[in-house]
Protein backbone atom coordinates (compact mmCIF):
# COMPACT_ATOMS: atom_id res chain seq x y z
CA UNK A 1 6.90 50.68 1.78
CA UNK A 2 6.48 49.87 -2.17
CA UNK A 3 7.50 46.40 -1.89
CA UNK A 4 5.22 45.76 1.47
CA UNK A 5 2.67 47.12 -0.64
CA UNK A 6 3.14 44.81 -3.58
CA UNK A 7 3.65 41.76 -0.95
CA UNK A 8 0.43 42.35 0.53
CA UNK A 9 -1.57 42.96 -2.83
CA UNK A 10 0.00 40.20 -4.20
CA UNK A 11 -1.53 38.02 -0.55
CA UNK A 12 -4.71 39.10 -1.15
CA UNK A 13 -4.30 38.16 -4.89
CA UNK A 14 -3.89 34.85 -3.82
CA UNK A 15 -6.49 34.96 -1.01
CA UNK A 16 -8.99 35.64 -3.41
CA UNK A 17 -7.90 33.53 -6.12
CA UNK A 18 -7.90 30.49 -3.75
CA UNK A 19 -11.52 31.39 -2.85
CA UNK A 20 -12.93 31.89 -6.61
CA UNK A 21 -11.06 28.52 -7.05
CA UNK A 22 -13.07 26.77 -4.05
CA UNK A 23 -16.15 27.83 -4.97
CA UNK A 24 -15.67 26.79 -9.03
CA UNK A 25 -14.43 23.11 -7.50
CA UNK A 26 -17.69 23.53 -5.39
CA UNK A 27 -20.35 24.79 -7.01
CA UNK A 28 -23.82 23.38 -5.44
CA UNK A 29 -25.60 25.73 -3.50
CA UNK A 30 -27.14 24.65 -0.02
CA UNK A 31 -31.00 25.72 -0.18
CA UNK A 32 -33.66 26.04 -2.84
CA UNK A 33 -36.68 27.52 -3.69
CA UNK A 34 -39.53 26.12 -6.31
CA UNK A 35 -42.21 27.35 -7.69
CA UNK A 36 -44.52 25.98 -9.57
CA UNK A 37 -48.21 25.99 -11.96
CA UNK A 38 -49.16 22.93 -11.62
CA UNK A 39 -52.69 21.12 -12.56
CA UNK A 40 -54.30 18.31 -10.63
CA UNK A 41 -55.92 15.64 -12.63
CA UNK A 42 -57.87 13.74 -10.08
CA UNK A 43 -61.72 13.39 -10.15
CA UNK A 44 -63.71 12.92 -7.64
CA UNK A 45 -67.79 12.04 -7.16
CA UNK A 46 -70.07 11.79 -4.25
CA UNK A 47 -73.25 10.83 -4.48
CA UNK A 48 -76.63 10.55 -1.66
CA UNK A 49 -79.88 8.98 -1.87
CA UNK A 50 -82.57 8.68 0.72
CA UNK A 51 -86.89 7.17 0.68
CA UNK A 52 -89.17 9.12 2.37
CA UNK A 53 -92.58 7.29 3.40
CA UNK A 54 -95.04 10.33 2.70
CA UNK A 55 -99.07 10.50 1.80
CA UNK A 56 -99.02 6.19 2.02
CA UNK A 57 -96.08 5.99 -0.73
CA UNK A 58 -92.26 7.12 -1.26
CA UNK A 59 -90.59 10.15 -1.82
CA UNK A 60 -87.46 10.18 -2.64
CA UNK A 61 -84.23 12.46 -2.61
CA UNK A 62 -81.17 12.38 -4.30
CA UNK A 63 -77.65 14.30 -4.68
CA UNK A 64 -74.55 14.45 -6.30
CA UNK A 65 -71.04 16.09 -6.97
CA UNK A 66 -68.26 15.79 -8.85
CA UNK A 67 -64.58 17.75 -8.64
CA UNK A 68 -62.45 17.23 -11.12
CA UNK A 69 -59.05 18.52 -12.26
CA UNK A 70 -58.01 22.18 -11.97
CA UNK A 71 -55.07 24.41 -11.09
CA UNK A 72 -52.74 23.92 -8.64
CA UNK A 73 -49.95 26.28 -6.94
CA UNK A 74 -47.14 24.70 -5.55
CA UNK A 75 -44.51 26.85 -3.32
CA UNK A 76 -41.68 24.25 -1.82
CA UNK A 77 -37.99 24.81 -0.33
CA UNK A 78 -35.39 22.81 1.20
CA UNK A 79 -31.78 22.49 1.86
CA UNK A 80 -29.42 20.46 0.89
CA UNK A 81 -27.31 18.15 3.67
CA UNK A 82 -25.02 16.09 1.27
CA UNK A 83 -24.10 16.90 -2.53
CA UNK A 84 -26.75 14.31 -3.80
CA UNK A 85 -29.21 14.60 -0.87
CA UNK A 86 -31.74 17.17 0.50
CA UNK A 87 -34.96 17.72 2.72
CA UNK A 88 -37.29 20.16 2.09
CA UNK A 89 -40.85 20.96 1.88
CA UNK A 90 -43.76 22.33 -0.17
CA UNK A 91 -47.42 23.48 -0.45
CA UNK A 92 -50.26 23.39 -2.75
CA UNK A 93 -53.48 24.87 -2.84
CA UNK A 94 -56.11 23.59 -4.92
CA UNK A 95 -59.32 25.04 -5.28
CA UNK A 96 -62.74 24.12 -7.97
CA UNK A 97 -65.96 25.00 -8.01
CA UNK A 98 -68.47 22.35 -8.77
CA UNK A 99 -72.24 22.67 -9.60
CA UNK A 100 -74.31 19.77 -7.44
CA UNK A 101 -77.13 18.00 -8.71
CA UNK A 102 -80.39 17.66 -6.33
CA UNK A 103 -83.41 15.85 -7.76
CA UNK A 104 -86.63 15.16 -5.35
CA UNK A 105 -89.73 13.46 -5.92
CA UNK A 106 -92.71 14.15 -3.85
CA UNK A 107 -95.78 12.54 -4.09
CA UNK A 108 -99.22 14.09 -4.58
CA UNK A 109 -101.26 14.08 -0.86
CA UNK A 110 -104.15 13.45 -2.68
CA UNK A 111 -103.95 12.27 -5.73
CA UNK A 112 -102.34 8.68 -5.65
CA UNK A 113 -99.41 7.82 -8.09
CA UNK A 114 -99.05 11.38 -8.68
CA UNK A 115 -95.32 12.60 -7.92
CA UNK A 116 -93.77 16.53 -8.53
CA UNK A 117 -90.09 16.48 -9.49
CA UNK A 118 -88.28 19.70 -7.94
CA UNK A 119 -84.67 19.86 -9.09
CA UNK A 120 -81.57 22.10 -8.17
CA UNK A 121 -78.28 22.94 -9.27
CA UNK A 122 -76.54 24.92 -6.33
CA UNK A 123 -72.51 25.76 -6.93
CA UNK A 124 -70.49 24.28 -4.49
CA UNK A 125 -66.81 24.93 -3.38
CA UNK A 126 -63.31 22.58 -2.94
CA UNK A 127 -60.15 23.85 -1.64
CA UNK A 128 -57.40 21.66 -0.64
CA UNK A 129 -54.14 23.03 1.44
CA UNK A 130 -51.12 20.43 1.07
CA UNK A 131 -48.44 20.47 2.87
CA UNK A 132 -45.77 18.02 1.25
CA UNK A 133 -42.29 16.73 3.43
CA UNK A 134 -39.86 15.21 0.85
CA UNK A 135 -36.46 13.60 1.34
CA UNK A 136 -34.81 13.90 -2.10
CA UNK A 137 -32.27 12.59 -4.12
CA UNK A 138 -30.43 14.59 -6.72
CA UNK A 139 -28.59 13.68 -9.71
CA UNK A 140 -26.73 15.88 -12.14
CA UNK A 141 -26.83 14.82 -15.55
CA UNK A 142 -24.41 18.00 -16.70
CA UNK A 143 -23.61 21.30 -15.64
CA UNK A 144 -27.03 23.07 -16.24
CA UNK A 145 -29.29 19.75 -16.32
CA UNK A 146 -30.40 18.20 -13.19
CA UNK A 147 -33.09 15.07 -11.96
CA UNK A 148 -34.39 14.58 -8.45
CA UNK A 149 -36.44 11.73 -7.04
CA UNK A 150 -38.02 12.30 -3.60
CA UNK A 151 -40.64 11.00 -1.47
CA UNK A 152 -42.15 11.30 2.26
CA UNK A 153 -45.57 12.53 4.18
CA UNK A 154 -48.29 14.59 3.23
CA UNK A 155 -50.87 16.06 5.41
CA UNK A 156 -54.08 17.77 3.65
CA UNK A 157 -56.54 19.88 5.03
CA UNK A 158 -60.04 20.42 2.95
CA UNK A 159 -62.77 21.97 2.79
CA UNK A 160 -65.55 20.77 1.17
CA UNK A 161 -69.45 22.13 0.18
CA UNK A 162 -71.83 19.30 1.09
CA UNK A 163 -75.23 19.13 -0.66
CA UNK A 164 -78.28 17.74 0.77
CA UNK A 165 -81.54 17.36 0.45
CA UNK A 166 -84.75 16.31 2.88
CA UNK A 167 -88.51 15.91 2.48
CA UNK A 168 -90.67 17.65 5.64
CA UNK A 169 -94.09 17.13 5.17
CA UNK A 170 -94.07 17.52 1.30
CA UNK A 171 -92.20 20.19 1.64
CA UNK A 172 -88.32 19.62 -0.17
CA UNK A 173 -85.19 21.35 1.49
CA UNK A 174 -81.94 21.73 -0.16
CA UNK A 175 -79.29 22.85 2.34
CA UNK A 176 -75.13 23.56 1.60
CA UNK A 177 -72.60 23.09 4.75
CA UNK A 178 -69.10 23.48 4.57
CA UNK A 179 -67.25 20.83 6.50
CA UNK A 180 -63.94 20.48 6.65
CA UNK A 181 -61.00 17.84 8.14
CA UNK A 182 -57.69 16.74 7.65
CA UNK A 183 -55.78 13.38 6.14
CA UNK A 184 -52.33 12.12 6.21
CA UNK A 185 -50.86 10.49 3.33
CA UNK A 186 -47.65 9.86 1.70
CA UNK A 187 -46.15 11.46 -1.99
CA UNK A 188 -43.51 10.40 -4.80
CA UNK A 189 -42.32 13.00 -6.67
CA UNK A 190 -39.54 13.53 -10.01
CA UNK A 191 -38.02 16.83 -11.02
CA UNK A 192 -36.51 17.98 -14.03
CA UNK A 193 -34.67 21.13 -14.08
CA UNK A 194 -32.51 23.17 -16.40
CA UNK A 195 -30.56 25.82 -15.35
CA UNK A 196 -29.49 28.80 -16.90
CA UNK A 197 -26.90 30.54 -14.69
CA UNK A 198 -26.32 28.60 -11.35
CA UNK A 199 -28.94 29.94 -9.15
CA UNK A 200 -31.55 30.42 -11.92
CA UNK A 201 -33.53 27.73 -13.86
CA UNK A 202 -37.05 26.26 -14.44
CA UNK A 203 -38.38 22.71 -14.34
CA UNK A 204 -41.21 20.37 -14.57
CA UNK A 205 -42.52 17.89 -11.61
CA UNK A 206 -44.91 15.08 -11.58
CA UNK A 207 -45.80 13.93 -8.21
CA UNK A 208 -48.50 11.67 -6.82
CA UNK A 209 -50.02 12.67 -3.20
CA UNK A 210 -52.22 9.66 -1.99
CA UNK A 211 -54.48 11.01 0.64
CA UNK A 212 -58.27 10.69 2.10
CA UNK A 213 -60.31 13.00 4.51
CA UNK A 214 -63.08 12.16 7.08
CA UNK A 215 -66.01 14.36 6.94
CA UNK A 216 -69.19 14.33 9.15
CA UNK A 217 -71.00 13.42 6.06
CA UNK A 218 -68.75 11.51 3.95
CA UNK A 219 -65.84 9.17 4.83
CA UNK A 220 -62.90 8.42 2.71
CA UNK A 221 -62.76 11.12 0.45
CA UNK A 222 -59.70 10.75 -1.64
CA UNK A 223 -57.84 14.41 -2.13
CA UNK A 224 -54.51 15.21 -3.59
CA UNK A 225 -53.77 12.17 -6.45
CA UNK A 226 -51.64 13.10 -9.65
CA UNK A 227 -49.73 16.44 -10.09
CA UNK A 228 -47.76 17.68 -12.72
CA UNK A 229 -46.70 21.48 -13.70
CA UNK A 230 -43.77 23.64 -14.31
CA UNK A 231 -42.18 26.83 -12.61
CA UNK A 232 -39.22 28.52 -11.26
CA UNK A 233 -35.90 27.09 -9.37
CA UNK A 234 -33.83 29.27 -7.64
CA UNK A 235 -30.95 27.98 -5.39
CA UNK A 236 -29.01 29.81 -2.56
């Protein structure tokens, strides 16, 4: 009974030692999680302008906006199908808060030549939602340092404060309305990361999202652009 005994401790011995050995000769893990602080560095301006015929001369109304960079959270996973090559995806949410500019001129109904200048300054709101598809290579450069390249399709959805203004019989409105759409784009991405134990490690990323939205009042709008941060990696 002794010897079974040692026989079949020193099996499992061996069972385990083969399996500690497999997994030190391969030591990737499959899936991974990022996340990630990132800012966005893209500005963007809109601007409207419209003539009035009022009292037998012009009035006029104009508006304008301007986003520019801000914070941006990016939450992305994936897997990995070969040792050098994985899919994943992530998403970003950006969101700013602008102040518009609305100037009207309205001219005197009786005096002529004679114009009032009204003015606002009404804050407006931006959010973007990204969601990012990426094929991406990997490369280690040593046991705890590794670079990936990736690329693919983007879809964005915003949702944007409009500003505008209109002249009714000498009297100036300024209305906001939200509107909101979607765009399809592509993004190229690089990655960084250092690792600490093997599931644990942080990183930096700079990726570029080229994207534009429709709106009802404003074609074209360009969203996403240049991204860069740092965060978490954790792999599986």
């Amino acid at each position: 009974m002794t010897k079974t005994r040692k026989m079949i401790g020193l099996a499992a011995a061996l069972a385990l030692a083969s399996v500690v050995d497999a997994a030190a000769q391969n030591p990737e893990s499959k899936a991974y999680v990022d996340v990630n602080l990132a800012g966005q560095t893209q500005s963007v301006s809109l601007a409207t302008s419209s003539v009035v015929p009022l009292f037998g001369e012009v009035g006029t109304t104009s508006t304008s906006q301007t986003v520019g960079k801000g914070l941006l959270v990016d939450v992305g996973g994936g897997y990995r199908i070969r040792s050098n090559l994985a899919i994943g995806v992530a998403f970003s949410a950006f969101n700013r808060s602008p102040i518009g500019t609305v100037t009207v001129s309205v001219p005197d109904p009786i005096a002529y030549g004679a114009f009032t200048s009204l003015s606002a300054s009404p804050k407006l709101t931006q959010t973007e939602f990204g969601t990012h598809i990426k094929v991406a290579y990997l490369a280690r450069l040593s046991d705890k340092i590794e670079v990936a390249v990736s690329a693919g399709p983007s879809l964005v959805r915003l949702s944007k404060d409009i500003v505008s203004a209109t002249l009714d019989g000498g009297i100036a409105n300024v209305t906001v309305a939200t509107q909101t759409g979607s765009g399809l784009g592509v993004n190229a991405a690089a990655d960084l990361n250092y690792f600490f134990t093997r599931r644990l490690g942080g990183g930096v990323f700079a990726r570029y999202v080229a994207a534009s939205v429709d709106l009802p009042a404003a074609s074209g709008v360009k969203v996403g652009g240049f991204q860069g941060g740092l965060g978490v990696r954790l792999r599986f």
